[in-house]
Protein backbone atom coordinates (compact mmCIF):
# COMPACT_ATOMS: atom_id res chain seq x y z
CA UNK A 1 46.16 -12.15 112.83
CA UNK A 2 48.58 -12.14 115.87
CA UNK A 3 45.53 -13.15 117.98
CA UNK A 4 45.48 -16.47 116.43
CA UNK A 5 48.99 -17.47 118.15
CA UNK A 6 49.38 -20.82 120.55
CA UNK A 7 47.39 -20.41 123.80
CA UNK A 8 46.86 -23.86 124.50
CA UNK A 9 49.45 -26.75 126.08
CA UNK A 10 49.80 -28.75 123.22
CA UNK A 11 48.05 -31.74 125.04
CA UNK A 12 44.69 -29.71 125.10
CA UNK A 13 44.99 -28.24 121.86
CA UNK A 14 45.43 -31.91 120.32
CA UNK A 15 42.57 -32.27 122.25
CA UNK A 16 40.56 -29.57 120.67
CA UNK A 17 41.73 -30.44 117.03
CA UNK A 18 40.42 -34.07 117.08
CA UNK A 19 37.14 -32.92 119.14
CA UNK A 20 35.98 -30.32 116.75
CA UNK A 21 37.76 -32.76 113.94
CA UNK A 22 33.83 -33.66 112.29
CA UNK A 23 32.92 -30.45 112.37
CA UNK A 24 35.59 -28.64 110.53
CA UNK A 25 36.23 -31.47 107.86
CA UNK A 26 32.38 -31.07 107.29
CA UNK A 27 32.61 -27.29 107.15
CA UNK A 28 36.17 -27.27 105.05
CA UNK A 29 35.37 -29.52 102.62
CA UNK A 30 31.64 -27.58 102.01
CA UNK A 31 33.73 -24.57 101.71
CA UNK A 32 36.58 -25.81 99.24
CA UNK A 33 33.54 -26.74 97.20
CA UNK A 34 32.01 -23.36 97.03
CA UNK A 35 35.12 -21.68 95.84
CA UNK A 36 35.95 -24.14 93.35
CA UNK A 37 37.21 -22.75 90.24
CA UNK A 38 36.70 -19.12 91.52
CA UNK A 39 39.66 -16.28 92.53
CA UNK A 40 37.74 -13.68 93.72
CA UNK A 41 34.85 -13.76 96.80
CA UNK A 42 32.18 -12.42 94.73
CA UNK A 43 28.04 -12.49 95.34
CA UNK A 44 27.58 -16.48 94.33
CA UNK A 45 30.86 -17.47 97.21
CA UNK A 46 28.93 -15.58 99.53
CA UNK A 47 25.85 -16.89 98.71
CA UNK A 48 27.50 -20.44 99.51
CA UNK A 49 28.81 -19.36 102.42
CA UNK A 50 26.19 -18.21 104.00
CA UNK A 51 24.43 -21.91 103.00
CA UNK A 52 26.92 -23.58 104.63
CA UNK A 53 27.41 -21.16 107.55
CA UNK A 54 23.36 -22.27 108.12
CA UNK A 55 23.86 -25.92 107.45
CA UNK A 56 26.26 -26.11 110.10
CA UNK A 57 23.97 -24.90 112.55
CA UNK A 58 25.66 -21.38 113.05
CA UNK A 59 22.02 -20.21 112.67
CA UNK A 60 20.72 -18.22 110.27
CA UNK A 61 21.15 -14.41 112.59
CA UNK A 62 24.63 -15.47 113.41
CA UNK A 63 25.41 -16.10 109.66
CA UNK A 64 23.82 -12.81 107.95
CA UNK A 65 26.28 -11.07 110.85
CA UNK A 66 28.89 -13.13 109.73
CA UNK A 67 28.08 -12.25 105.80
CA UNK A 68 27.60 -8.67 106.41
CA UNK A 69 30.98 -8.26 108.29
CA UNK A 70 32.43 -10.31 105.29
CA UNK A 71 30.59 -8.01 102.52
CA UNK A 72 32.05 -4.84 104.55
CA UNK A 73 35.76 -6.63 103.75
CA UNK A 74 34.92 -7.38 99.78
CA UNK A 75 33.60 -3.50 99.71
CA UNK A 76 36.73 -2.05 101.65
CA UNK A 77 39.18 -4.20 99.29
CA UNK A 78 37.77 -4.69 95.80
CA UNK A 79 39.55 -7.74 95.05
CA UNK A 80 39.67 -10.21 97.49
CA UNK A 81 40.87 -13.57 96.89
CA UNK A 82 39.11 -16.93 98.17
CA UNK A 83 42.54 -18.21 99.02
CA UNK A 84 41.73 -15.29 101.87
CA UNK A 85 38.73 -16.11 103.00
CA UNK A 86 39.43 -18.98 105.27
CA UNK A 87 41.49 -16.79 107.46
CA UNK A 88 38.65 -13.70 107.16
CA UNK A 89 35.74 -15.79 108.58
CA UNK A 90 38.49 -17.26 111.80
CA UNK A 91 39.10 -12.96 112.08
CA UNK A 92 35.56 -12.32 111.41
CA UNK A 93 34.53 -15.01 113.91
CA UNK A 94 36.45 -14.56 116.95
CA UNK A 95 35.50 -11.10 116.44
CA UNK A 96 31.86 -11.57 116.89
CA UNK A 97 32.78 -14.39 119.75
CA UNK A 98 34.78 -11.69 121.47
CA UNK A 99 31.67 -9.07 121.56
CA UNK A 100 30.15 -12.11 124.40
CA UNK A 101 33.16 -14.11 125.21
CA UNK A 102 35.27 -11.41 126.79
CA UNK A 103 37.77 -13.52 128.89
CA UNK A 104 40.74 -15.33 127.33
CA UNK A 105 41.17 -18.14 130.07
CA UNK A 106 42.36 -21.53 129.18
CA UNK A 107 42.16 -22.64 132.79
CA UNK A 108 39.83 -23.63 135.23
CA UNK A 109 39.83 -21.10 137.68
CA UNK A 110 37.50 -19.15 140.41
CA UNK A 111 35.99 -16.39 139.01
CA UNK A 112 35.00 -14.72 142.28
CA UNK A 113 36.92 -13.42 145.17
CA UNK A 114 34.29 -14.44 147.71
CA UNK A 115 34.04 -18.24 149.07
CA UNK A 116 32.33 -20.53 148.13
CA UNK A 117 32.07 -20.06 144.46
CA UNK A 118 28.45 -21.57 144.06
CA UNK A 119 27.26 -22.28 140.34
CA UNK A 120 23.98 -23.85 140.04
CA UNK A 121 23.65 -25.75 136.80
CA UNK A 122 20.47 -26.04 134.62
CA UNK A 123 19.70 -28.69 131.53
CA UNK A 124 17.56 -31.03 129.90
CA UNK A 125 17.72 -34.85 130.78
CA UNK A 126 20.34 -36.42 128.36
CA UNK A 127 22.62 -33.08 127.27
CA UNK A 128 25.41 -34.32 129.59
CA UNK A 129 24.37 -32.22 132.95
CA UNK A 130 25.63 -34.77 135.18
CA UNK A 131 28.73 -35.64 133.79
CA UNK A 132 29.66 -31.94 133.50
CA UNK A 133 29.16 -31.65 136.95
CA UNK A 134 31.44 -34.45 137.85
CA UNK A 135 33.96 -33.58 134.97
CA UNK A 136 34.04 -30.07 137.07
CA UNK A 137 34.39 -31.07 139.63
CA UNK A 138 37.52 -32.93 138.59
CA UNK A 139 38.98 -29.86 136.98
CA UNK A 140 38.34 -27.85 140.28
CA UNK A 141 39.60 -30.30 142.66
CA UNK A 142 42.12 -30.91 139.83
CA UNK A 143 43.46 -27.14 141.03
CA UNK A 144 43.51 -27.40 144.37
CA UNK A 145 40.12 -26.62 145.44
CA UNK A 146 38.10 -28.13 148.05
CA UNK A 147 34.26 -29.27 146.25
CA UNK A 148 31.19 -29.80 146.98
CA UNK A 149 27.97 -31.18 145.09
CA UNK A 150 25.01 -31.01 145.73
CA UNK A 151 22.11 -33.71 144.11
CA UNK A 152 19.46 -31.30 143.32
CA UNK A 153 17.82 -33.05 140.87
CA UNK A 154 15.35 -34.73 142.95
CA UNK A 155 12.92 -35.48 140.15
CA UNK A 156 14.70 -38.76 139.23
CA UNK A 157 16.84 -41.31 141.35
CA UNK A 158 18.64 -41.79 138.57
CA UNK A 159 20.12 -38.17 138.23
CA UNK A 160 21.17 -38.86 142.47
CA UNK A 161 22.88 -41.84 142.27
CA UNK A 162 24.79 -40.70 138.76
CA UNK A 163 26.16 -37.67 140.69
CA UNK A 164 26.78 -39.84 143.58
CA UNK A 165 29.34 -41.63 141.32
CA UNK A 166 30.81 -38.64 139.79
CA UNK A 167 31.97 -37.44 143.61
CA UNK A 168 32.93 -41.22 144.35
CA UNK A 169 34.93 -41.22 141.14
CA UNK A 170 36.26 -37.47 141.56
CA UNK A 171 36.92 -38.03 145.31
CA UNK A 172 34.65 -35.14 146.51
CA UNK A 173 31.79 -34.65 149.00
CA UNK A 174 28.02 -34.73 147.55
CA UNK A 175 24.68 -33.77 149.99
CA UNK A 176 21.91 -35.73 148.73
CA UNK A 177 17.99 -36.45 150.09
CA UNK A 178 15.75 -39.28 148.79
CA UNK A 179 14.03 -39.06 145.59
CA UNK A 180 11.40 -36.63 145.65
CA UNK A 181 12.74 -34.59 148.31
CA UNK A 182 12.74 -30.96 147.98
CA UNK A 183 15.26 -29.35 145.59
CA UNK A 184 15.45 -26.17 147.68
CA UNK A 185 16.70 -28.32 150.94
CA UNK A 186 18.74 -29.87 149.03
CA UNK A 187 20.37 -26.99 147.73
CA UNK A 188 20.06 -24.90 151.59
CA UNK A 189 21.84 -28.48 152.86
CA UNK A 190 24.46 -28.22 150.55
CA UNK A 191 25.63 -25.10 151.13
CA UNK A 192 25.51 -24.98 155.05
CA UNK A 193 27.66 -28.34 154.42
CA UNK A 194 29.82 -26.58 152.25
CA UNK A 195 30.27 -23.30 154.49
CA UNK A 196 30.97 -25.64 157.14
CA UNK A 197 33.97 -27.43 155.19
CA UNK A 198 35.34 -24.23 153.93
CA UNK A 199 34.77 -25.63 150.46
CA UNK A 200 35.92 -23.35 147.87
CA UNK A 201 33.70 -24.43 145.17
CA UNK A 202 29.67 -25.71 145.47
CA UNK A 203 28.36 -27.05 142.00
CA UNK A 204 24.39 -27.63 142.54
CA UNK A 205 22.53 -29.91 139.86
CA UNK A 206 18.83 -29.28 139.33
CA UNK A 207 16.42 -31.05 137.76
CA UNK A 208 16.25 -31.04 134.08
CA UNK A 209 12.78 -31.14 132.97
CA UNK A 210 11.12 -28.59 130.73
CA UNK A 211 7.53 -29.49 130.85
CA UNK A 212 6.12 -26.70 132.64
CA UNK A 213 8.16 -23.28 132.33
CA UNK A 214 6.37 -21.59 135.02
CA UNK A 215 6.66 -24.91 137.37
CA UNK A 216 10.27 -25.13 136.35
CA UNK A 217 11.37 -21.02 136.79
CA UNK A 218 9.39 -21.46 140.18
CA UNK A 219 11.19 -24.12 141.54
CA UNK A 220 14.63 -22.51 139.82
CA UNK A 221 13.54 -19.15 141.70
CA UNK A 222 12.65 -21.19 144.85
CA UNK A 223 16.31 -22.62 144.88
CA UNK A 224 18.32 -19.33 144.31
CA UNK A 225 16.16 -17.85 147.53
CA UNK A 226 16.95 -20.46 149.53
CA UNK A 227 20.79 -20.68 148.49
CA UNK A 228 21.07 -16.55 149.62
CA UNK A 229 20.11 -17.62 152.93
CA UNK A 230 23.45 -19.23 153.74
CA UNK A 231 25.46 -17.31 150.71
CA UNK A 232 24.45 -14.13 150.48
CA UNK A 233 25.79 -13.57 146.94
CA UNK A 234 24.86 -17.11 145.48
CA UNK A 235 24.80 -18.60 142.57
CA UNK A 236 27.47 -16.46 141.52
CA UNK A 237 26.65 -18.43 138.02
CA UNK A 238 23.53 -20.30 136.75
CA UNK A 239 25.97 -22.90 133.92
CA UNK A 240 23.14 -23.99 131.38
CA UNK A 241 24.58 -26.97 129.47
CA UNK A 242 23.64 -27.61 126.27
CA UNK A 243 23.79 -30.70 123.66
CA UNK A 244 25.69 -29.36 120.71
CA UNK A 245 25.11 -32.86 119.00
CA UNK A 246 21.60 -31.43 118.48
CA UNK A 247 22.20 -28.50 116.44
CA UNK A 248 19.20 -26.59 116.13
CA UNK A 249 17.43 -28.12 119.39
CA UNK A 250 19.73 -26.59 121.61
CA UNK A 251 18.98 -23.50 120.35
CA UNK A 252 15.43 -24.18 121.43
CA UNK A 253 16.77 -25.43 124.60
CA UNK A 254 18.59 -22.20 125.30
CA UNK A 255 15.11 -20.39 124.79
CA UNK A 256 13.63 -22.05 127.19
CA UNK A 257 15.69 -21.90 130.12
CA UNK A 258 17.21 -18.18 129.32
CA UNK A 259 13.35 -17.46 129.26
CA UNK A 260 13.02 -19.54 132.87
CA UNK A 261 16.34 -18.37 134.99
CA UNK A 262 18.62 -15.89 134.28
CA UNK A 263 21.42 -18.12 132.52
CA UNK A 264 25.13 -16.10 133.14
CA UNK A 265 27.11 -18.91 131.36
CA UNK A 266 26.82 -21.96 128.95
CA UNK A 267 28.80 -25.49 128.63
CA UNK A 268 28.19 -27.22 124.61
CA UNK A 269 28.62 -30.82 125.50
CA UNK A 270 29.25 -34.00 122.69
CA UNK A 271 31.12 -31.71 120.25
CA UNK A 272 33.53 -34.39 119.45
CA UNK A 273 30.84 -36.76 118.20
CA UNK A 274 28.70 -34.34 115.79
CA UNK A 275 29.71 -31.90 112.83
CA UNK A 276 27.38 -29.15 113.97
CA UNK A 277 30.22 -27.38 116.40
CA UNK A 278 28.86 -24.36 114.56
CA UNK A 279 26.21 -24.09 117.07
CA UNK A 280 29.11 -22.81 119.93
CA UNK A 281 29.04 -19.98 117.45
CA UNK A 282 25.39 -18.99 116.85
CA UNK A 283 23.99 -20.16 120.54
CA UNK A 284 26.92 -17.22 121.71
CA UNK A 285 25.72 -14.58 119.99
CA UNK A 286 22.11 -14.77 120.07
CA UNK A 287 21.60 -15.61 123.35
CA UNK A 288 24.84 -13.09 124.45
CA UNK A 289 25.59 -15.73 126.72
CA UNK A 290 29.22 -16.69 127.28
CA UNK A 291 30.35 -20.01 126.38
CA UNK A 292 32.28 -21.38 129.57
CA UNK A 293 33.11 -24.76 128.69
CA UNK A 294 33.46 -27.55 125.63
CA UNK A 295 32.97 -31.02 126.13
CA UNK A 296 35.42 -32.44 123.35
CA UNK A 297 35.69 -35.77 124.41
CA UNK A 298 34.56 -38.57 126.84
CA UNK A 299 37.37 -38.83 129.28
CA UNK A 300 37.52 -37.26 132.30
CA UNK A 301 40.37 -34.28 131.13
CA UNK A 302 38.12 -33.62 128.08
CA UNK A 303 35.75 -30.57 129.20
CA UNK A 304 38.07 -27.80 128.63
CA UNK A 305 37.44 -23.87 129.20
CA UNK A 306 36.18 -22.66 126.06
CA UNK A 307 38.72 -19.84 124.65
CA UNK A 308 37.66 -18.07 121.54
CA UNK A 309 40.63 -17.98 119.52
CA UNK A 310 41.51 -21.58 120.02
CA UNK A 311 37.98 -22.25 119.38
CA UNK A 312 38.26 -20.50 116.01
CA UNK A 313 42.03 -21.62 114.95
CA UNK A 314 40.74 -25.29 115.53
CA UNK A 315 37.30 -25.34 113.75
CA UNK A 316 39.17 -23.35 110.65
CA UNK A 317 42.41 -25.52 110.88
């Protein structure tokens, strides 16, 4: 489909390709497999598909979509080929993608008019909140935009001084208290700081523990309050960031914090290092989240605004 042509810089779409590389020799080699020996896509392909769809963490809702919208096709055209299918699931896919994912951008840039642009960002311990952050942060300042952090995540020192050298590394400004301290101030400190500057962008981290829900959407609740008393408006996006090396436990993860704080956007982390990118799929439409970003890669450039149809093109490739 025309939808399918070159967004990317080649640079990032090189980048893409060998992040999502695991995933879609995994998923390519299942599916050459299941159509072995077959020309048509008849009940026993689809009955493959949708196992493999599910074995590569797509998640089982997300695949019987994907198989119905497929078993429309085969009803609408009698004789369809399995040399076809690959490019009906990228159609299929991106079309499902599109129903959450409704912008096309391939660049970092500010989604609101007012100033700052403050995104608080949610996440277990481990999925790659911090580095996110800083990687952000990079890609903001990156574009010519003044940033500020703020070390909300007072529950560990750890999580402080890690964010500390993300805006040492970045070369941005971070507000920080001692361990301990009240995430709220934090957050209130960060933003008068930030007003202050004229910063253009506020990215506030917050702890990532999940052992209480009601302790954890108090204290999210208790931040967000406290941020509207310097910025009206703020956060103008709650970023949960998600492992996508853990397949299936991010989809728990995404339960649990979409059922603590209203969640307006999602980053997958650690897709270069698993072959379950299918879960950038599935999370997407169940939760009817957007995906924001991909993390593809450890360096610094390798976060990268998650577009649907480059998404798609790569993982089907």
């Amino acid at each position: 489909m025309s939808f399918f042509k070159r967004i990317f810089s080649t640079d990032k779409k090189e980048t893409l390709d060998k992040g999502l590389e695991k995933s879609k020799t995994t998923f390519l080699s299942k599916l050459t497999k299941a159509i072995a020996g077959k020309s048509k896509v008849d009940d026993e392909v689809l009955d493959n598909l949708e196992e493999i769809l599910v074995s590569s963490d797509v998640g089982v809702n997300t695949t019987l979509k994907i198989i119905e919208r497929i078993e429309a096709r085969v009803a609408e055209n009698k004789y369809l080929g399995t040399e076809e299918l690959n490019q009906i699931l990228r159609e299929e896919i991106a079309g499902l993608l599109s129903e959450t994912n409704s912008g096309e951008d391939t660049e970092f840039t500010l989604p609101v008019a007012s100033k700052p642009y403050v995104v608080m960002v949610v996440g277990v311990n481990g999925v790659g909140k911090t580095t996110t952050i800083g990687k952000l942060a990079y890609q903001f300042k990156k574009a010519g935009h003044k940033v500020v952090l703020g070390a909300a995540d007072t529950f560990r020192a750890a999580a402080i001084d890690q964010l500390q050298i993300w805006a040492d590394r970045v070369g941005v400004s971070i507000v920080k208290q001692q361990m301990g301290s009240d995430p709220a101030s934090v957050a209130f400190d960060t933003l008068q700081s930030a007003v202050a500057q004229q910063a253009d962008v506020v990215i506030i981290d917050t702890a990532g523990r999940l052992h209480n829900k009601v302790g954890l959407m108090n204290e999210l609740s208790k931040v967000k309050k406290v941020m509207q008393k310097v910025v009206g408006d703020a956060p103008h996006d709650v970023l949960l960031v998600l492992d996508g090396s853990t397949g299936q436990n991010a989809f728990e993860q995404a339960k649990q914090f979409t059922a603590a704080t209203e969640v307006s956007c999602l980053a997958v982390t650690k897709l270069d290092g698993t072959a379950k990118g299918g879960v950038v799929i599935g999370i997407s439409d169940q939760f009817q989240i957007p995906v924001k970003y991909i993390g593809v890669g450890e360096g610094i450039e390798d976060l990268q605004v998650f577009n649907k149809y480059e998404f798609v093109d790569s993982f089907f490739k």
